[in-house]
Protein backbone atom coordinates (compact mmCIF):
# COMPACT_ATOMS: atom_id res chain seq x y z
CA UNK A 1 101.95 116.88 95.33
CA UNK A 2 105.17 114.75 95.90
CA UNK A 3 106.03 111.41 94.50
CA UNK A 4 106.43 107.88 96.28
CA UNK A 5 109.16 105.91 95.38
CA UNK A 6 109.81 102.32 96.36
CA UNK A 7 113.11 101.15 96.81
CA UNK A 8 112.82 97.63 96.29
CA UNK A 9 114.80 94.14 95.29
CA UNK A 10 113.86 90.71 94.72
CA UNK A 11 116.30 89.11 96.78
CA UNK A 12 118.55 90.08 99.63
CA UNK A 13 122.08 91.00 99.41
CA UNK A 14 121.63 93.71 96.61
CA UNK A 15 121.95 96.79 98.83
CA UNK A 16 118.86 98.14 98.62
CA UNK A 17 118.70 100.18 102.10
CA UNK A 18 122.18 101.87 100.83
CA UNK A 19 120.54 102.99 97.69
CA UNK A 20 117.72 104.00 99.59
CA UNK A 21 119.52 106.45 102.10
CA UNK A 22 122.12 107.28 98.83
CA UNK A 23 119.08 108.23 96.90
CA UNK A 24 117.32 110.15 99.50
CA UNK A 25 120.54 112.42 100.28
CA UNK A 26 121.00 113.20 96.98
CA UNK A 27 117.51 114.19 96.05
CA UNK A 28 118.13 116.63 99.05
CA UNK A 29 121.55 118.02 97.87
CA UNK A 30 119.40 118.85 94.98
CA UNK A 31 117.07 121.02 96.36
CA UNK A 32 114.02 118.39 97.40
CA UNK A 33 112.24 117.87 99.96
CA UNK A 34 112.92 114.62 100.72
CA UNK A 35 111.73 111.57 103.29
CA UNK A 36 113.28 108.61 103.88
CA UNK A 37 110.53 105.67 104.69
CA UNK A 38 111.84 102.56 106.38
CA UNK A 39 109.12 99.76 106.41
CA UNK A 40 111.69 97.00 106.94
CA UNK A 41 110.01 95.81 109.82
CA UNK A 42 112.36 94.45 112.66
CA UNK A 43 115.09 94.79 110.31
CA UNK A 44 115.75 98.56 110.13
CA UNK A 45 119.18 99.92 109.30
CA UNK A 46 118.60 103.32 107.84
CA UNK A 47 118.73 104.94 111.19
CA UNK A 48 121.87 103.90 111.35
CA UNK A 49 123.07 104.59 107.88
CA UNK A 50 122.26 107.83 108.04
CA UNK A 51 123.65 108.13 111.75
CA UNK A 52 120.55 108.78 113.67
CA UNK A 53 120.15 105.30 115.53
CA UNK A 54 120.11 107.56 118.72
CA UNK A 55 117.41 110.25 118.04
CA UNK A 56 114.94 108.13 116.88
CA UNK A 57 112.09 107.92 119.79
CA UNK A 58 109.08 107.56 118.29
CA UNK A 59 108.27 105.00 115.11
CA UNK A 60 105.61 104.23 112.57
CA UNK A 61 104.31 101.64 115.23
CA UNK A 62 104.06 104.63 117.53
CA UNK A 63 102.05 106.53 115.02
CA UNK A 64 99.56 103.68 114.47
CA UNK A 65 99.08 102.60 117.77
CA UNK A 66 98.27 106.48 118.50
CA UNK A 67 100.46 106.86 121.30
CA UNK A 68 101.76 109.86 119.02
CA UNK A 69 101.16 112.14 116.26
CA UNK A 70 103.35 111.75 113.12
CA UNK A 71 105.17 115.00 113.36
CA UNK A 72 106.54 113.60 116.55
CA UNK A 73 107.98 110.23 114.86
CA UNK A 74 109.48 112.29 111.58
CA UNK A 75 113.12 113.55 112.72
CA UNK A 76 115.14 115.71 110.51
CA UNK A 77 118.56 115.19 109.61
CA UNK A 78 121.08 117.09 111.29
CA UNK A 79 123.69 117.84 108.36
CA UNK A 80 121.88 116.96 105.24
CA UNK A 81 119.28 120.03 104.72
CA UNK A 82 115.99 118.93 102.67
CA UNK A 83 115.61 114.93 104.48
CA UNK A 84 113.71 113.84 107.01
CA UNK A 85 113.70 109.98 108.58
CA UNK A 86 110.40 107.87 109.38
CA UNK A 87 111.59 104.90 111.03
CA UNK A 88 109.48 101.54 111.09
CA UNK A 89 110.18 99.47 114.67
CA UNK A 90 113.38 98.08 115.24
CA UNK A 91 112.48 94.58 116.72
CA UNK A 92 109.00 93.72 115.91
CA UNK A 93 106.30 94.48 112.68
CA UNK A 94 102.86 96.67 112.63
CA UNK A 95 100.26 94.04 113.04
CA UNK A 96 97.02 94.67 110.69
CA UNK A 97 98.56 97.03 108.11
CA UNK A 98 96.61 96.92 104.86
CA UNK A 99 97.22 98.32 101.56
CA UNK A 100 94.69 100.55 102.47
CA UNK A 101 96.51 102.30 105.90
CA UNK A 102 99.99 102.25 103.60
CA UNK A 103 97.73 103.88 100.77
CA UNK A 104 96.65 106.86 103.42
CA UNK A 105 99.77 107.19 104.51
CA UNK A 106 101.62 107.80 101.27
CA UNK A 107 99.15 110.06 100.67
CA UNK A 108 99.26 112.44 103.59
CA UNK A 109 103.16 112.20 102.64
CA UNK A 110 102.83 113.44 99.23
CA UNK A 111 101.36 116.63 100.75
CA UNK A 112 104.43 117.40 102.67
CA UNK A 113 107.36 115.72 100.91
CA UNK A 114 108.63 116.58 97.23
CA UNK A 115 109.90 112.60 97.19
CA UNK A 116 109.62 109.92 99.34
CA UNK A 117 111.69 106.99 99.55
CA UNK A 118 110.66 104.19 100.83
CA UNK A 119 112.97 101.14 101.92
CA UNK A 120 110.62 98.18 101.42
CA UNK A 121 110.89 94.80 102.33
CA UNK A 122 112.42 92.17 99.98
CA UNK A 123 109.76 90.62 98.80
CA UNK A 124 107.65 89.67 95.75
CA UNK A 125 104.93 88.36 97.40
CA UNK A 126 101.75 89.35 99.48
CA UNK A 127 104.42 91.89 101.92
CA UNK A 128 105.22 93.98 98.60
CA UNK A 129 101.43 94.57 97.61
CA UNK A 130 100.63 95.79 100.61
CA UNK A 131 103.60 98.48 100.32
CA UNK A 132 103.34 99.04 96.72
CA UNK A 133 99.56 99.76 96.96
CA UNK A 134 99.83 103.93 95.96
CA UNK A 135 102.86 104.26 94.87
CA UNK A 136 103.82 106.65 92.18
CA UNK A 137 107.23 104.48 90.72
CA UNK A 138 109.59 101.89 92.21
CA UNK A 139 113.42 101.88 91.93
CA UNK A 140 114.46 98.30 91.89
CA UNK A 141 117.92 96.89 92.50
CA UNK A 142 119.80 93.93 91.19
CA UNK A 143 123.47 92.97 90.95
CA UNK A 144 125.14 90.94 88.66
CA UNK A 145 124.27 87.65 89.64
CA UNK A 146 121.99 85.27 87.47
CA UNK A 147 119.82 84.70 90.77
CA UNK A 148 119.14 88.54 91.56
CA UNK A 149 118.12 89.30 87.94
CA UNK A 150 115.54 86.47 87.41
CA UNK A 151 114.06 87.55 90.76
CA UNK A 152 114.36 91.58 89.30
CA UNK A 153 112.43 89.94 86.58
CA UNK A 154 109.64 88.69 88.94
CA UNK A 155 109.48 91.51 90.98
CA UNK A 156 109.38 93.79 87.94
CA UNK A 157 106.55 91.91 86.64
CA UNK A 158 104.70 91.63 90.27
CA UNK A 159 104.65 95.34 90.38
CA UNK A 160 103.52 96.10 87.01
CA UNK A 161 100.15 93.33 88.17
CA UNK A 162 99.82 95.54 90.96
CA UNK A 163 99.46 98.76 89.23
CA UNK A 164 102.83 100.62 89.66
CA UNK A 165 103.55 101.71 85.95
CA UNK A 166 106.89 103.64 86.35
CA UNK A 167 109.37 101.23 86.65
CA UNK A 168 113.43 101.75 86.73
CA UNK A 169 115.82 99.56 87.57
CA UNK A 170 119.82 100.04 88.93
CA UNK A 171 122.79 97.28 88.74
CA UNK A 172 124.90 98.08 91.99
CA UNK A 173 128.17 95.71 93.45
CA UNK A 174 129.57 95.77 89.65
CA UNK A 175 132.62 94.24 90.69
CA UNK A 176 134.87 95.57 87.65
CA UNK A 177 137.92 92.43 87.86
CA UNK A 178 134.23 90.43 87.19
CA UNK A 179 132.58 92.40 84.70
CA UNK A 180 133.58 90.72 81.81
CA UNK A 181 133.61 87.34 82.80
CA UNK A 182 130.75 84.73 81.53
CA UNK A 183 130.69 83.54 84.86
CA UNK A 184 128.18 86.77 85.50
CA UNK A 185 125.60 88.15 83.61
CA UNK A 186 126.91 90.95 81.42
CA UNK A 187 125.01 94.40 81.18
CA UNK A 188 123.74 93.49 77.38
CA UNK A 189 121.75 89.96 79.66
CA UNK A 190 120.62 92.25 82.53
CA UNK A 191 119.10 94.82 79.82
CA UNK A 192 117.35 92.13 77.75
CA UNK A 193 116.28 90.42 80.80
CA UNK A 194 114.42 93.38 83.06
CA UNK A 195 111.89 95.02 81.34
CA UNK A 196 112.14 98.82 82.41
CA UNK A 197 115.05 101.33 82.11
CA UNK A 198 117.95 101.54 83.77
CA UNK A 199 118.50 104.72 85.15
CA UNK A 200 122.51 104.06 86.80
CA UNK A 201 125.17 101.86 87.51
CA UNK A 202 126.91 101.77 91.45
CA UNK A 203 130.50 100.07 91.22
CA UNK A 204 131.45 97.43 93.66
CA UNK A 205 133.45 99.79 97.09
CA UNK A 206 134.49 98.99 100.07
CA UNK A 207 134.17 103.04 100.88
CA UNK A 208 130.47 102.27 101.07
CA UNK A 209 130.48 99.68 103.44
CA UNK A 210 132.64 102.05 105.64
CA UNK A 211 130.20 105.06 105.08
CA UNK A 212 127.02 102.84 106.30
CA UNK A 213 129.10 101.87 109.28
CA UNK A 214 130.49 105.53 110.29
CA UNK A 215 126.25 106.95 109.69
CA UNK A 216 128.00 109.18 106.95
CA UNK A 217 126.56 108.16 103.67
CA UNK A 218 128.59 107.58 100.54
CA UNK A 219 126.70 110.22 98.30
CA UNK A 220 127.92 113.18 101.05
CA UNK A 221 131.34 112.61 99.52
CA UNK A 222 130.79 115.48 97.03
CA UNK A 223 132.93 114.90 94.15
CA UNK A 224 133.64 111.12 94.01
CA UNK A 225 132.53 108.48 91.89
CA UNK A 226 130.25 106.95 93.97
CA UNK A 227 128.84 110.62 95.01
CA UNK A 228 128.17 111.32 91.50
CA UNK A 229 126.41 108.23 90.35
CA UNK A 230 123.98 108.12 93.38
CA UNK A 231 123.41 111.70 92.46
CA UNK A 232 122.83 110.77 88.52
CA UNK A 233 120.13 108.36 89.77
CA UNK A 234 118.37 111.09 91.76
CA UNK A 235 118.25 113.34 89.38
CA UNK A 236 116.85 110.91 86.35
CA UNK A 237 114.31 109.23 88.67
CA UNK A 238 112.94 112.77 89.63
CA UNK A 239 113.08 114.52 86.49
């Protein structure tokens, strides 16, 4: 039985779809089998994060309106071995999901995926209980900004109301000429302030931004910094 994991933020701006595909290419590169979920409705990017924009036909939307089966709308990746892609649609939202149909879903999942990560929307509202509904854990991201980690805090409580009990949390965009300013809150704040563990740190590099833009995701980069910390993640959220 595999495990659901949301990949979620509070606020926009965090990078949550990066850690998302980051996460989900590492888990593979360490023997899972992984799928990458991506329920942000009319706002996808992991298709083309992970460089697949032009092979996906079929979507969730697809599935649910029956026009086809869900084999059809799960493509595999071409270079990383072990992770597959679900895409959501690209330019509109599944009318009438409940947290019931998302609850089915993850389950059928779980029978045939190891992990699966799922980009949800930013949200800490009525959007994120329907998503969260089943899942096993949640990943959440925040950066060092006093905005993103009272709305961490929020969606960190939100989630525990809703039943999700294992709860991490990651600081990414540490922008190191910044880090020790008290102009932005300091890891010691962020610790005190979010009340699950933190399982990694992601420095602040342009390389990444390239990397989403070229479909060639940071964490391939075997042996860099970046590579390594994605990969650190993985491993401690799956263990």
């Amino acid at each position: 039985m595999g495990k659901v994991l949301l990949c979620c933020s509070g606020s926009g701006g965090t990078g949550k779809t990066t850690f998302a595909v980051n996460i989900s290419v590492a888990a593979a590169g360490q023997g899972l089998n992984v799928l990458l979920l991506d329920l942000n409705m009319g706002r996808r990017n992991a298709d083309i994060y992970l460089g697949m924009e032009d092979r996906i036909l079929f979507d969730l939307g697809d599935v649910v309106s029956g026009l086809c089966r869900l084999d059809k709308a799960i493509i595999k990746h071409d270079l990383c071995s072990g992770l597959s892609l679900l895409s959501c649609p690209q330019y509109r939202e599944i009318e009438g999901m409940t947290a019931g149909h998302v609850s089915a879903l993850y389950n059928t999942l779980r029978d045939r995926f190891d992990l699966v990560v799922v980009d949800c929307p930013v949200s800490v509202t009525g959007v994120l209980r329907v998503f969260a509904s089943g899942a096993d854990a949640a990943l959440m991201l925040t950066v060092p900004d006093f905005s993103s980690v009272r709305n961490t805090e929020a969606l960190c409580e939100k989630l525990e109301e809703i039943g999700v009990a294992e709860r991490y949390y990651a600081i990414n965009r540490i922008d190191r000429q910044y880090s020790d300013s008290d102009n932005v809150p300091g890891i010691n704040f962020i610790t005190r302030s979010i009340n699950a563990p933190l399982v990694g740190m992601v420095t602040e590099d342009p390389a990444i931004h390239i990397c989403n833009n070229s479909g060639i995701p940071a964490a391939f980069a075997e042996g860099s910094d970046t590579a390594r910390r994605f990969a650190d993640i993985a491993a401690r959220i799956t263990a």
